[in-house]
C-alpha atoms as a PDB file:
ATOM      1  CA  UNK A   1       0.000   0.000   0.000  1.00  0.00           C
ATOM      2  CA  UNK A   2       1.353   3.546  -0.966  1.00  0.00           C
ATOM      3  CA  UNK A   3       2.802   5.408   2.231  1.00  0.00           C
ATOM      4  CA  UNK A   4       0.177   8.350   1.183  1.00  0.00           C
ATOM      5  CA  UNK A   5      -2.955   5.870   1.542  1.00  0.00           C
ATOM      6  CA  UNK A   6      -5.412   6.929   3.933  1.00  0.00           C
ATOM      7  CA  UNK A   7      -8.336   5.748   5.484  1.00  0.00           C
ATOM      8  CA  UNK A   8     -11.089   8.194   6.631  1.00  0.00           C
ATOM      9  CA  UNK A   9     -14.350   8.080   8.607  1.00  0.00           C
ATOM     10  CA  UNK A  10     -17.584  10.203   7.258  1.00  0.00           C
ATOM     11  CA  UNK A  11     -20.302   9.668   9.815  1.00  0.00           C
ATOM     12  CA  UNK A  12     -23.371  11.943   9.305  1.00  0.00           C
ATOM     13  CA  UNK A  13     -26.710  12.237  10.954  1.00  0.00           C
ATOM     14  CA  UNK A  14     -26.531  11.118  14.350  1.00  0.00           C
ATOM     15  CA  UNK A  15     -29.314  12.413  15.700  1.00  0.00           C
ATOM     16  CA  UNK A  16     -28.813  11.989  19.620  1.00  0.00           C
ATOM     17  CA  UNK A  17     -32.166  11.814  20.841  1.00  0.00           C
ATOM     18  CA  UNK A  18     -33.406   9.377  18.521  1.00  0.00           C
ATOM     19  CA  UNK A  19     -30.136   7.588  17.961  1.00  0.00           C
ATOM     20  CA  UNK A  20     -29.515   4.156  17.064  1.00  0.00           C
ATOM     21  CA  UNK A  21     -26.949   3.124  20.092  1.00  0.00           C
ATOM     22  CA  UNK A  22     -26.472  -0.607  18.602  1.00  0.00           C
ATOM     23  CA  UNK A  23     -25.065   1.258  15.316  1.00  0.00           C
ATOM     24  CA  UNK A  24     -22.823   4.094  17.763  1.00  0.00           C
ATOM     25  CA  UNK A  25     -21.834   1.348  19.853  1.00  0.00           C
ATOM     26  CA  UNK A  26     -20.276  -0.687  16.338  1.00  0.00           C
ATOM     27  CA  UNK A  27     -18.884   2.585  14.786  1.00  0.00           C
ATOM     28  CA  UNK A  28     -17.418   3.184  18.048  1.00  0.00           C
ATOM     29  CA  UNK A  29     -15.844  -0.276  17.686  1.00  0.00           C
ATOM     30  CA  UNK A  30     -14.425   0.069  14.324  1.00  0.00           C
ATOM     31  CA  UNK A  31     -13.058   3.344  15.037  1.00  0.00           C
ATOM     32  CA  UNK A  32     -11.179   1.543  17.830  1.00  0.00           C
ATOM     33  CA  UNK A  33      -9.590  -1.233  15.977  1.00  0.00           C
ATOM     34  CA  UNK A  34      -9.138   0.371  12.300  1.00  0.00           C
ATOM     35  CA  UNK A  35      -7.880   3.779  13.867  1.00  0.00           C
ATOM     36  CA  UNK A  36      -8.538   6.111  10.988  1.00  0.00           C
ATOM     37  CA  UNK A  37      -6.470   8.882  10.148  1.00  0.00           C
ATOM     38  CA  UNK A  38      -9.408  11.187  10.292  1.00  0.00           C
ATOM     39  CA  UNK A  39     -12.989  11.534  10.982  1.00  0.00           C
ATOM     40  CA  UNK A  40     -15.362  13.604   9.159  1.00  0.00           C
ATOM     41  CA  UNK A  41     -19.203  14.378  10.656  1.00  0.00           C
ATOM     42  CA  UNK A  42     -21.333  16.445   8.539  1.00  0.00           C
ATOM     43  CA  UNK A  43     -23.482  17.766  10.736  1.00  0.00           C
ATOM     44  CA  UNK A  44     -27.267  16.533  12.624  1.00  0.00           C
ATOM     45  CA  UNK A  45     -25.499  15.632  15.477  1.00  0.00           C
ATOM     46  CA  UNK A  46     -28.616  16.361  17.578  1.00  0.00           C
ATOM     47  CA  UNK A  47     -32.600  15.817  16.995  1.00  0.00           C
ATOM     48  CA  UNK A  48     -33.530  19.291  18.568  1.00  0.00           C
ATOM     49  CA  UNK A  49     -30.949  20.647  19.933  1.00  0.00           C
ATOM     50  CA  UNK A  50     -31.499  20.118  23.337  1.00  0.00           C
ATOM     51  CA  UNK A  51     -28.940  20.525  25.670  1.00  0.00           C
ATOM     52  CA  UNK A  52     -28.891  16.801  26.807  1.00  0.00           C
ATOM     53  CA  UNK A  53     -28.479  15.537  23.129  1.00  0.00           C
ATOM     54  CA  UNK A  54     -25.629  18.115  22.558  1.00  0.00           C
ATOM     55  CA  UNK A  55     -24.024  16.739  26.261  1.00  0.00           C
ATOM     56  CA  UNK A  56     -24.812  13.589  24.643  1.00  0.00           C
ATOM     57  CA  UNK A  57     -23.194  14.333  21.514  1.00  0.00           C
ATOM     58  CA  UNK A  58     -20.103  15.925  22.795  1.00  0.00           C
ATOM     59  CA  UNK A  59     -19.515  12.837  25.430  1.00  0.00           C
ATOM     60  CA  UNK A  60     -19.681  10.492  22.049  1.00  0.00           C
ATOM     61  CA  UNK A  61     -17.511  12.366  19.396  1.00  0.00           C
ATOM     62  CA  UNK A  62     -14.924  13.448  21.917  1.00  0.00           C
ATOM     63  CA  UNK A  63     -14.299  10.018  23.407  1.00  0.00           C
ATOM     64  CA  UNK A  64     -13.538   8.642  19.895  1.00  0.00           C
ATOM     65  CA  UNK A  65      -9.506   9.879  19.862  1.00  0.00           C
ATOM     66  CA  UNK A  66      -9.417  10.299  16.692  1.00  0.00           C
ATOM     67  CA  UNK A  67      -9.018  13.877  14.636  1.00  0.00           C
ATOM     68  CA  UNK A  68     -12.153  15.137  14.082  1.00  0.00           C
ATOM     69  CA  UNK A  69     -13.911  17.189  12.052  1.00  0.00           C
ATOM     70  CA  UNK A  70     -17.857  18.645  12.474  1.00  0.00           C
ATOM     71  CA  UNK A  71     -20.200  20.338  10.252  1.00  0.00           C
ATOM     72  CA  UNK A  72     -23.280  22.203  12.033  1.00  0.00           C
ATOM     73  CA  UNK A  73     -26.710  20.914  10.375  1.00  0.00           C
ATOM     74  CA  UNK A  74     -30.100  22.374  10.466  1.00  0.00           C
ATOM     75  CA  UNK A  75     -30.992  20.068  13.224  1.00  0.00           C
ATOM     76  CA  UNK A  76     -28.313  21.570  15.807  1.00  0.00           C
ATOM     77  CA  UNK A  77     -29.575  25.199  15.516  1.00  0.00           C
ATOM     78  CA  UNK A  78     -31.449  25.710  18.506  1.00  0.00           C
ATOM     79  CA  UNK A  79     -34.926  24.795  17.863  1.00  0.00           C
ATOM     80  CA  UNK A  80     -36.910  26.177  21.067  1.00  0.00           C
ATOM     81  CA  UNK A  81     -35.191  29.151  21.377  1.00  0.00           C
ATOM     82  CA  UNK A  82     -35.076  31.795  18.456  1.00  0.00           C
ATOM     83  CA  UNK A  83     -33.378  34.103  20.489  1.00  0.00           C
ATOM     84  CA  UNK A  84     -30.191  31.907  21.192  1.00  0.00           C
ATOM     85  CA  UNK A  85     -30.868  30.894  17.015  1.00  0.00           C
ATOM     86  CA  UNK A  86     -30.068  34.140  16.065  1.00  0.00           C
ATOM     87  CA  UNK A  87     -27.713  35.450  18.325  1.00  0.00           C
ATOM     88  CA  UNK A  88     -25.685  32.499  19.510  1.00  0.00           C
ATOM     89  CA  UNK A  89     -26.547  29.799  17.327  1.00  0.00           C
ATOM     90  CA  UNK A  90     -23.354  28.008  17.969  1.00  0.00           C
ATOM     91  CA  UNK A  91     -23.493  28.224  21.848  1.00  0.00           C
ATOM     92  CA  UNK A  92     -24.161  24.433  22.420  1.00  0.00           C
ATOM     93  CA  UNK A  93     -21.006  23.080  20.726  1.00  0.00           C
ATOM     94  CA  UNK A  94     -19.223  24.944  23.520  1.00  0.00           C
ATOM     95  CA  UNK A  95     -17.792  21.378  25.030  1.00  0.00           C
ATOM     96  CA  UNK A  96     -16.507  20.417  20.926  1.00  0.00           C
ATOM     97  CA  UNK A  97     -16.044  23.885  19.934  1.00  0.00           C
ATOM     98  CA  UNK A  98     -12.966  23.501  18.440  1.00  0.00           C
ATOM     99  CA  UNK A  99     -13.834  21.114  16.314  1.00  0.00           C
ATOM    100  CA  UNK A 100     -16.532  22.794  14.429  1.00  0.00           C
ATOM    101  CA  UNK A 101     -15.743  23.704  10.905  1.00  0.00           C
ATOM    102  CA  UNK A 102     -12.230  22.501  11.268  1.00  0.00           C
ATOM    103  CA  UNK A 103      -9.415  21.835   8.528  1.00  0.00           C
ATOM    104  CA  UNK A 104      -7.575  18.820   8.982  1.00  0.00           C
ATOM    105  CA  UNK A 105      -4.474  18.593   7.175  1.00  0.00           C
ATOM    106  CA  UNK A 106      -3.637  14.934   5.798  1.00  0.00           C
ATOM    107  CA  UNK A 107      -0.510  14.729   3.402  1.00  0.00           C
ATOM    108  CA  UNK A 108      -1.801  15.333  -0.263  1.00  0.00           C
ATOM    109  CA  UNK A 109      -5.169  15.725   1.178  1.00  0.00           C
ATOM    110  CA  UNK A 110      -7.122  18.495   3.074  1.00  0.00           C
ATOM    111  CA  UNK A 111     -10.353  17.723   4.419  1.00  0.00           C
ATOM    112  CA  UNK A 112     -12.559  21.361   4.357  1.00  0.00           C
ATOM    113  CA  UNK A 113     -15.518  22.744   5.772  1.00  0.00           C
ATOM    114  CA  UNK A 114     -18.138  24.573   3.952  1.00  0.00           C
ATOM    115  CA  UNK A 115     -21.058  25.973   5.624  1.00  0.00           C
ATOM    116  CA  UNK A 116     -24.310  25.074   4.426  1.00  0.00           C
ATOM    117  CA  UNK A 117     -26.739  25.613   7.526  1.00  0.00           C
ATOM    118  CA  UNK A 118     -28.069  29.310   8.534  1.00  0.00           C
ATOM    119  CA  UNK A 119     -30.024  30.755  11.296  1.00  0.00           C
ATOM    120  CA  UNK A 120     -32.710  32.051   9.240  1.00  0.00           C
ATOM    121  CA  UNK A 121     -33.101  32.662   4.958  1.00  0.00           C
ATOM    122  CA  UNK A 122     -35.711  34.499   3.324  1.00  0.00           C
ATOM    123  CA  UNK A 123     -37.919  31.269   2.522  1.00  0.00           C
ATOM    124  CA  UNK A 124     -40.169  29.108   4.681  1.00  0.00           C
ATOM    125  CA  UNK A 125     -38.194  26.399   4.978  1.00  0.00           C
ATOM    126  CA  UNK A 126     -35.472  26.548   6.889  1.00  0.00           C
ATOM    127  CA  UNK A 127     -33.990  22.739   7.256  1.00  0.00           C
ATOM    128  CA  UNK A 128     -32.535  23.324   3.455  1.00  0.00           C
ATOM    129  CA  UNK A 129     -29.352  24.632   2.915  1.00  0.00           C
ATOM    130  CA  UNK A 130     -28.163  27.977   2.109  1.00  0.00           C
ATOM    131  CA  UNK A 131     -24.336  28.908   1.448  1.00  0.00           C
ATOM    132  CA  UNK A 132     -23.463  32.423   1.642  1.00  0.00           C
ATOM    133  CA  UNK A 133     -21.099  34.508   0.076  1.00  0.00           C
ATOM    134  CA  UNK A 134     -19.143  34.634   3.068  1.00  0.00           C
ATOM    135  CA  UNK A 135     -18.983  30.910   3.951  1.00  0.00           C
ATOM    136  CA  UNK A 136     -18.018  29.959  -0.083  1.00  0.00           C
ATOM    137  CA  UNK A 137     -15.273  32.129  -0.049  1.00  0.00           C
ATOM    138  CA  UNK A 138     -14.386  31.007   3.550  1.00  0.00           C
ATOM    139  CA  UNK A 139     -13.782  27.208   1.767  1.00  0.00           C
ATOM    140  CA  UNK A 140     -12.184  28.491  -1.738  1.00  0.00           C
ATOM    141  CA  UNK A 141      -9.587  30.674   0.004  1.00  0.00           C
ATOM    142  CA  UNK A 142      -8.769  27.768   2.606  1.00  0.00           C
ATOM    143  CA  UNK A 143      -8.663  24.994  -1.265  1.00  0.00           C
ATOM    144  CA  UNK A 144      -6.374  27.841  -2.767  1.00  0.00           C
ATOM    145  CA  UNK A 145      -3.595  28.281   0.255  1.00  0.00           C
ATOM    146  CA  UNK A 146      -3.466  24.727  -0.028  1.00  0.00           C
ATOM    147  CA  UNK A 147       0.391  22.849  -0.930  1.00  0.00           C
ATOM    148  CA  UNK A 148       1.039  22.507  -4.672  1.00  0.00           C
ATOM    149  CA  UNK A 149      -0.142  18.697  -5.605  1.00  0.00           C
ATOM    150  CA  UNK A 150      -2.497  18.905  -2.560  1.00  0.00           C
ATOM    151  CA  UNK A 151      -6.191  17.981  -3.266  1.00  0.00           C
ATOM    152  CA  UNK A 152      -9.583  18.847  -0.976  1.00  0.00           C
ATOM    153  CA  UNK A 153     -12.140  16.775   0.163  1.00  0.00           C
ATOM    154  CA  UNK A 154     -14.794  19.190   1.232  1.00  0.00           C
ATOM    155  CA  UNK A 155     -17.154  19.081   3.844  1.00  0.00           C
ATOM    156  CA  UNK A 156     -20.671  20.525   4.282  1.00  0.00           C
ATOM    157  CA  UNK A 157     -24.152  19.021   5.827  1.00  0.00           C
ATOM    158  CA  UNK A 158     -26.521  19.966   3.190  1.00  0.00           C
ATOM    159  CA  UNK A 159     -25.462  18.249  -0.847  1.00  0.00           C
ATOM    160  CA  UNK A 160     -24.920  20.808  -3.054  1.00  0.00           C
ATOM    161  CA  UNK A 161     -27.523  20.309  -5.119  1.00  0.00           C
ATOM    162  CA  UNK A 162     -29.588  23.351  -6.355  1.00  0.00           C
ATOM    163  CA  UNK A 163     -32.845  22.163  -7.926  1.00  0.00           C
ATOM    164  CA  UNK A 164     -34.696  19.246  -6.305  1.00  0.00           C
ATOM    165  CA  UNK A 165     -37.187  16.651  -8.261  1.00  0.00           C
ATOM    166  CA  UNK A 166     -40.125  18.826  -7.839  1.00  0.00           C
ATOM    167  CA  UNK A 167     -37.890  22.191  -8.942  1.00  0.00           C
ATOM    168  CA  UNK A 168     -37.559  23.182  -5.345  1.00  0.00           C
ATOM    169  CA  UNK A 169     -34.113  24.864  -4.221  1.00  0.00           C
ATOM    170  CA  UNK A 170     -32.413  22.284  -2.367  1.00  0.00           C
ATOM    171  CA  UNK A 171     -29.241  24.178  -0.994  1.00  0.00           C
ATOM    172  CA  UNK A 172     -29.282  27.630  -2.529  1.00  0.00           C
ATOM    173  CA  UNK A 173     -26.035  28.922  -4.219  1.00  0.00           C
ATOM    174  CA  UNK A 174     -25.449  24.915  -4.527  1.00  0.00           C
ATOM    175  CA  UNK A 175     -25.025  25.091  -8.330  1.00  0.00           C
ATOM    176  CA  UNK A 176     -22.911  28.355  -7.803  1.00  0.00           C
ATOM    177  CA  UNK A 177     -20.411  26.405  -5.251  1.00  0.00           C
ATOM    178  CA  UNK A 178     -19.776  23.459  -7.177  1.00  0.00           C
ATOM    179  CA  UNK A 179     -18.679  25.780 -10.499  1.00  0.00           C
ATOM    180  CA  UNK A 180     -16.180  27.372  -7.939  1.00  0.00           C
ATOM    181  CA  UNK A 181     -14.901  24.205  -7.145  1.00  0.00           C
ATOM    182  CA  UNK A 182     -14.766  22.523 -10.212  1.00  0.00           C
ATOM    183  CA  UNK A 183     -12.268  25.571 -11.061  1.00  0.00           C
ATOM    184  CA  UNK A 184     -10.014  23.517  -8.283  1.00  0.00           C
ATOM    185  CA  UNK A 185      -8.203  20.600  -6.841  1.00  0.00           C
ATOM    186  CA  UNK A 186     -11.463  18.919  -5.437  1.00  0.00           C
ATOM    187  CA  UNK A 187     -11.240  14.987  -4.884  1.00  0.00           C
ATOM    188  CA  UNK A 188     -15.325  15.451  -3.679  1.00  0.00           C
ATOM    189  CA  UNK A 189     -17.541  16.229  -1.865  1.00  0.00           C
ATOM    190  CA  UNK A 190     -19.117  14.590   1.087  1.00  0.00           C
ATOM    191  CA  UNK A 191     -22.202  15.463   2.630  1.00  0.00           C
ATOM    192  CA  UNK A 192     -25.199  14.367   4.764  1.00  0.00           C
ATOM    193  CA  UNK A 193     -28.726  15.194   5.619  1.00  0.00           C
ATOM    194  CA  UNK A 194     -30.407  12.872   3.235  1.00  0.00           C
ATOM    195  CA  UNK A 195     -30.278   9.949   5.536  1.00  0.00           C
ATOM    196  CA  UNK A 196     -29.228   7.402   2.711  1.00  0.00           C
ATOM    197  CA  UNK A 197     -25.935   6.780   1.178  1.00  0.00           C
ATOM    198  CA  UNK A 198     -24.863   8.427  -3.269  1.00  0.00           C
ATOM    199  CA  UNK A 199     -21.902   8.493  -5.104  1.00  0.00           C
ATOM    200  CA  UNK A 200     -22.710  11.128  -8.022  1.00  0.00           C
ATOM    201  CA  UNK A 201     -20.730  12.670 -10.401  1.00  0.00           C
ATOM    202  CA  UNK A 202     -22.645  16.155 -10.715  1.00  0.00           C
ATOM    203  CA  UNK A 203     -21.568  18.127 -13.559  1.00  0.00           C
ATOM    204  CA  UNK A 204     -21.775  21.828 -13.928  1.00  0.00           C
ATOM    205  CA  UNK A 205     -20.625  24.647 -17.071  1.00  0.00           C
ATOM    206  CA  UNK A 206     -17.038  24.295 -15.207  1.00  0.00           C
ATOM    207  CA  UNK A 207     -16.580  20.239 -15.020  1.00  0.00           C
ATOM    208  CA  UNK A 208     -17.930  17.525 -12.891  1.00  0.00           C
ATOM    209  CA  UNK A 209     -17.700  17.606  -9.269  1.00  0.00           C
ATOM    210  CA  UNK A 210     -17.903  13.774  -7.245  1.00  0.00           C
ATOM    211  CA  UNK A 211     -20.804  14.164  -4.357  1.00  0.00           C
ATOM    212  CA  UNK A 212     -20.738  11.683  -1.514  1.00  0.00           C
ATOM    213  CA  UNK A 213     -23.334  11.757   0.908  1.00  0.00           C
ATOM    214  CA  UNK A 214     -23.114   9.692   3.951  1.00  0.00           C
ATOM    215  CA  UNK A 215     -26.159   7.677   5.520  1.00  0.00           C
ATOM    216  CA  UNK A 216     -27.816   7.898   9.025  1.00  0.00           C
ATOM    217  CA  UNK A 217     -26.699   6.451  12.559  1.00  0.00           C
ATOM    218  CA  UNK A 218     -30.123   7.103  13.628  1.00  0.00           C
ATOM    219  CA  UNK A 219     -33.316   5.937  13.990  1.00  0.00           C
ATOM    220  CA  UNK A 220     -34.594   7.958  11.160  1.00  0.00           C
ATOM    221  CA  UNK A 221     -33.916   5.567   8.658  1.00  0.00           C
ATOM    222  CA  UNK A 222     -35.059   6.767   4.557  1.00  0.00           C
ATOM    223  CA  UNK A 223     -34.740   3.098   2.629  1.00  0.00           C
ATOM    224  CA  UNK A 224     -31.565   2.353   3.670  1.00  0.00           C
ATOM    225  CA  UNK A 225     -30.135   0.830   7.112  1.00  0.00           C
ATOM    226  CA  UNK A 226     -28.140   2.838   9.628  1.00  0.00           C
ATOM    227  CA  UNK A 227     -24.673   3.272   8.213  1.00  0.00           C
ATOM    228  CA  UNK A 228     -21.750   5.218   7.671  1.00  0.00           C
ATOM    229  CA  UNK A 229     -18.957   5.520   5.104  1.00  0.00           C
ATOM    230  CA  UNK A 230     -15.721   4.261   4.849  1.00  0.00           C
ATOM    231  CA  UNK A 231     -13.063   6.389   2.800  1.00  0.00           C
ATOM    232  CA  UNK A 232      -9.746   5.208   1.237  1.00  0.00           C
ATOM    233  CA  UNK A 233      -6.865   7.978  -0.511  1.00  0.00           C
ATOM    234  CA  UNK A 234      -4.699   6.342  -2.198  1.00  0.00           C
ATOM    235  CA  UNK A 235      -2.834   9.749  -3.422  1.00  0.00           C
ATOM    236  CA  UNK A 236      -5.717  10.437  -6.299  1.00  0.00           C
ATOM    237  CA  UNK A 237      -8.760   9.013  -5.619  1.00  0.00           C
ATOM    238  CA  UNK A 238     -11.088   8.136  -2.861  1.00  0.00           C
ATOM    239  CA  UNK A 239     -12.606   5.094  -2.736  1.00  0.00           C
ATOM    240  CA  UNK A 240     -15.936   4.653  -0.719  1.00  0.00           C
ATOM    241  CA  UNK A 241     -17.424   1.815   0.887  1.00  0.00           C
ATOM    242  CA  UNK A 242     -20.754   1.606   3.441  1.00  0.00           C
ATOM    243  CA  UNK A 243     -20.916   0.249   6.111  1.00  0.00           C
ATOM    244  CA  UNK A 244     -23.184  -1.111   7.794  1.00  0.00           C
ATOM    245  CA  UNK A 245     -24.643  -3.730  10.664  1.00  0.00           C
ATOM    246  CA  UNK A 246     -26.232  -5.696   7.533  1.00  0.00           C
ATOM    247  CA  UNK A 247     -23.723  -6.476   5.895  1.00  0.00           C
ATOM    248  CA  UNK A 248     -25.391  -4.873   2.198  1.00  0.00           C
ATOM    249  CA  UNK A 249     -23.075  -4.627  -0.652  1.00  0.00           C
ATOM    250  CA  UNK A 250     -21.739  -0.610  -0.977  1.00  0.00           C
ATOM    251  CA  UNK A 251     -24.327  -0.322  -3.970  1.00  0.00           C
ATOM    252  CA  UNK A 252     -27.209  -1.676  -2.858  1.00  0.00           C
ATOM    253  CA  UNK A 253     -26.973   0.824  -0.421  1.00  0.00           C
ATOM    254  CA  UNK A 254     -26.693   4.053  -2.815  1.00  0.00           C
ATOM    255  CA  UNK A 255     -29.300   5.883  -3.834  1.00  0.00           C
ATOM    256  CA  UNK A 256     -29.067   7.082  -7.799  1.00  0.00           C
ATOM    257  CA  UNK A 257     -30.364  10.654  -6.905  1.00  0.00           C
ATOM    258  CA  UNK A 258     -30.461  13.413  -4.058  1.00  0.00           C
ATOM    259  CA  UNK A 259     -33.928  13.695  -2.483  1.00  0.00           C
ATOM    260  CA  UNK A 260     -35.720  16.459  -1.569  1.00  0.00           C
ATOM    261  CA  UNK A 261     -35.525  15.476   2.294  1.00  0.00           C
ATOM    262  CA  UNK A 262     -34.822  12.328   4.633  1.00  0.00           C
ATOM    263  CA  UNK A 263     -38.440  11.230   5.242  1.00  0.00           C
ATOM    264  CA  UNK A 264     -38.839   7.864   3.534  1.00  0.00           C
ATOM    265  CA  UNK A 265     -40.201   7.856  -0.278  1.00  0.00           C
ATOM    266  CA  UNK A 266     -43.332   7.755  -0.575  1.00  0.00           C
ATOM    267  CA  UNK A 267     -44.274   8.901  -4.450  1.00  0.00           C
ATOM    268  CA  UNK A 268     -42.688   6.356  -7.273  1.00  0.00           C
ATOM    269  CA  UNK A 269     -40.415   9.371  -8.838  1.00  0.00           C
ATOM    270  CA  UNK A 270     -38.508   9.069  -4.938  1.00  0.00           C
ATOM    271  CA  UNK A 271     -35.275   8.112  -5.200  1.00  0.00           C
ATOM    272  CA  UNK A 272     -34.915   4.682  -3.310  1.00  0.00           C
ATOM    273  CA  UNK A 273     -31.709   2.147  -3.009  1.00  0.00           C
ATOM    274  CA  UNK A 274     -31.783  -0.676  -4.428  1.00  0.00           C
ATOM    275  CA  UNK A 275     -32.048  -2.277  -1.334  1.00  0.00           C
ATOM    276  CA  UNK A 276     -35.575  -0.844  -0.517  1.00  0.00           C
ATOM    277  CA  UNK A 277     -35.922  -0.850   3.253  1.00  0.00           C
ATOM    278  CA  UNK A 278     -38.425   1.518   3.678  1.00  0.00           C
ATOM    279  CA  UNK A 279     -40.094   1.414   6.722  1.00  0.00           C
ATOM    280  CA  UNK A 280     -43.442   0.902   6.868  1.00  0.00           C
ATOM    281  CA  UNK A 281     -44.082   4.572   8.290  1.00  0.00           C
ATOM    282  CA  UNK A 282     -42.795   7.820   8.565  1.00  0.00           C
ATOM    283  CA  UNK A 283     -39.642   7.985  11.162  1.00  0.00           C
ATOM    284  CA  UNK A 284     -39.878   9.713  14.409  1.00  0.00           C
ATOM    285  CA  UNK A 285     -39.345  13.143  15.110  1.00  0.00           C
ATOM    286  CA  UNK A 286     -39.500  13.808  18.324  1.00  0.00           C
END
């Protein structure tokens, strides 16, 4: 194996307060006995962002010894309390804080963040994602101080996909963001919030950019099993492979298309893996 091979974690969608423990207790596990070089967790950490599931959270993530890496999703704004959403939104990561949003530096490869969650936009819906002007440049300045030969593997909760299968705006300036980094040394991107696994090649007016989203360790299943993916660098590509407690083949568990949300299809036009375990009704939610 080249001495520049490594092997990264990309966990996504937690969820403490309806997580799946049997599922955190195995990750847990594996992170113990195949010590990856890095671990990346884009964002949903929490159900509601209650204080408990963040103490929860923070107990979890910084017992695992391992560098780590966290995106803030929609689910970890504060949820009951719109003044702490808009003026301290981040207040509750105080026991990880130094992990939010944070570079890690791996030779040849840089794993880095790119906002995607807000405290408020000028639409109803605020679980989608938004990235602003400030966060995108943020991300392309870190990608362009980055060592000659080096590559990124950038991080955000929401996929960067702009127009949904109904024509809804998914993550607004999506399509914008993935021309920018088309323009540079991008191995992919790898995201969450969807709740099942994809490996897409989106293309855009600049080139194609790879997407990888990243399955749930929750409860809230879509049609896929919890899980979590496993990342290989070998110096020029990654390689992906999903894990999970069932043992399903990596593309069973894929899904062909982003959805518009995580609740489990319903309509035939849903996107749906191929190994179709839907459950029966809508997940919880509280």
């Amino acid at each position: 194996m080249p001495t520049d091979a490594k092997l990264l974690f990309h966990l996504s969608d937690i969820h403490f307060g309806l997580e799946d423990n049997r599922a955190l207790d195995w990750v847990k596990q594996e992170i113990a006995e195949k010590k990856p070089d890095a671990i990346a967790i884009t964002g949903d950490l929490t159900m509601r962002a209650r204080h408990h599931e963040f103490a929860a959270a923070t107990h979890w993530i910084t017992s695992l010894g391992i560098p780590t890496t966290v995106e803030v999703g929609n689910h970890d704004m504060p949820y009951f309390n719109p003044i702490e959403r808009f003026f301290a939104p981040y207040r509750r990561f105080r026991g990880m804080q130094d992990l939010v949003e944070k570079e890690l530096d791996l030779p040849g490869l840089s794993i880095v963040p790119l906002k995607t969650a807000v405290r408020a936009q000028p639409r109803f819906n605020w679980s989608k994602g938004w990235v602003t002007e400030a966060a995108l440049r943020k991300c392309l300045d870190a990608i362009d101080r980055l060592p000659k030969g080096s590559k990124a593997l950038v991080a955000v909760h929401h996929p960067l996909r702009e127009v949904g299968t109904e024509g809804t705006a998914l993550t607004h300036n999506g399509t914008k963001a993935l021309r920018a980094l088309a323009r540079r040394p991008v191995a992919g991107v790898i995201s969450g919030h969807v709740h099942d696994a994809f490996d897409i090649l989106e293309e855009t007016t600049e080139g194609p950019v790879r997407m990888i989203g990243a399955g749930t360790l929750s409860q809230r299943v879509r049609s896929t099993p919890p899980s979590f993916n496993e990342l290989t660098w070998d110096g020029k590509t990654i390689g992906v492979r999903v894990r999970n407690l069932a043992d399903v083949a990596t593309r069973d568990m894929q899904i062909d298309d982003v959805p518009e949300d995580a609740t489990p299809p319903r309509r035939p036009e849903d996107p749906v893996a191929p190994v179709n375990q839907v459950p029966r009704t809508d997940p919880p939610v509280h």
